[in-house]
Every structure is written in structure tokens, then in C-alpha cells.
Protein backbone atom coordinates (compact mmCIF):
# COMPACT_ATOMS: atom_id res chain seq x y z
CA UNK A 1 -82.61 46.92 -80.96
CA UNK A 2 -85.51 46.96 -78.79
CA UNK A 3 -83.41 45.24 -75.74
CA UNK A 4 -80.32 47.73 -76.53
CA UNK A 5 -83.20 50.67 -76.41
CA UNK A 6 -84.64 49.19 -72.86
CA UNK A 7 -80.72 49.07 -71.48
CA UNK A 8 -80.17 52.69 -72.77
CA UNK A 9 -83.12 53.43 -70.29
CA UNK A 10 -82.47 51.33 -67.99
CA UNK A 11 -78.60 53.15 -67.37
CA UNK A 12 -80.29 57.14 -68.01
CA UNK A 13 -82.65 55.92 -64.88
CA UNK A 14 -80.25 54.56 -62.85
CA UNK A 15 -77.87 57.67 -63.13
CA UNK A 16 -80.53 60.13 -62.47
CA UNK A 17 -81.17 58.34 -59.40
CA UNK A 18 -77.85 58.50 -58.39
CA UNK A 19 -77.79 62.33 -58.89
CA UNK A 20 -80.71 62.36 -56.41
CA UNK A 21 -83.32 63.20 -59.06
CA UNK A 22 -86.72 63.10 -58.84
CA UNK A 23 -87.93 62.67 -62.55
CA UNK A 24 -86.41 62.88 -65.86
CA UNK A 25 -88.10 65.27 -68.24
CA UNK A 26 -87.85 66.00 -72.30
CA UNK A 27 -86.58 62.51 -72.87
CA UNK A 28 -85.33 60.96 -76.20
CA UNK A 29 -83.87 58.66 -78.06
CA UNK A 30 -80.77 58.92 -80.71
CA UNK A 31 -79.99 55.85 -82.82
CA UNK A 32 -77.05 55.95 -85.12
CA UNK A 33 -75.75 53.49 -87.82
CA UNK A 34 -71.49 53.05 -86.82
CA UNK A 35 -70.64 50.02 -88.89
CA UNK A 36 -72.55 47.19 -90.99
CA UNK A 37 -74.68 45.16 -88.64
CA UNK A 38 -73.93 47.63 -85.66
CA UNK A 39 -75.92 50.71 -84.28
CA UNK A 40 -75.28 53.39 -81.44
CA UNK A 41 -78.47 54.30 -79.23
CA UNK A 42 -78.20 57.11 -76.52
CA UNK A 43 -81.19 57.77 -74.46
CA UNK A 44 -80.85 61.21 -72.76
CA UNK A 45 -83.01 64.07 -70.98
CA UNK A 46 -82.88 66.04 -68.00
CA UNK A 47 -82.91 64.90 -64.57
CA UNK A 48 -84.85 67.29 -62.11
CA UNK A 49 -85.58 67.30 -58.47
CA UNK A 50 -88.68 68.64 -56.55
CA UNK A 51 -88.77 71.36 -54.61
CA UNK A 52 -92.33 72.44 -52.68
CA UNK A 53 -92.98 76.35 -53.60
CA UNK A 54 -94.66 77.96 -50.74
């Protein structure tokens, strides 16, 4: 579970960076039971960029 949770991460990074974002804010994590033996886990939060207020 622990290396699916680290590959959910992994993928939510990698996308934000993609999109150009800066950070990723109000992360979590969503685990779900979808057979015997097998579980679903979605990590997900918002991707933001930067922007200098002057």
C-alpha cells in the first residue's frame, strides 16, 4: 500500500508540473476497497502557480 500511496504522489507531482505549477496545496489521500485483496488510492489537491503582488 505504502509503494501504491508513494506512486499516487509520485503521478499528482508530475502532472502539476506539467501544468506549469508551482506547488500543490490542500492535498489528500482517498483509499477505497474495489475487490478482495485489491484497493483504489487517489492522491489529489490543487496545483497553484506564483504570481509576485506588487
Amino acid at each position: 500500500m505504502s509503494e501504491a500511496r508513494e506512486q499516487a504522489n509520485d503521478r499528482m507531482i508530475a502532472h502539476a508540473q506539467e501544468m506549469g505549477a508551482d506547488a500543490i496545496i490542500g492535498m489528500r489521500f482517498a483509499t477505497s476497497m474495489v475487490a478482495k485483496g485489491a484497493a483504489e488510492i487517489l492522491a489529489y489537491g490543487t496545483a497553484v502557480k506564483f504570481r509576485r503582488i506588487e
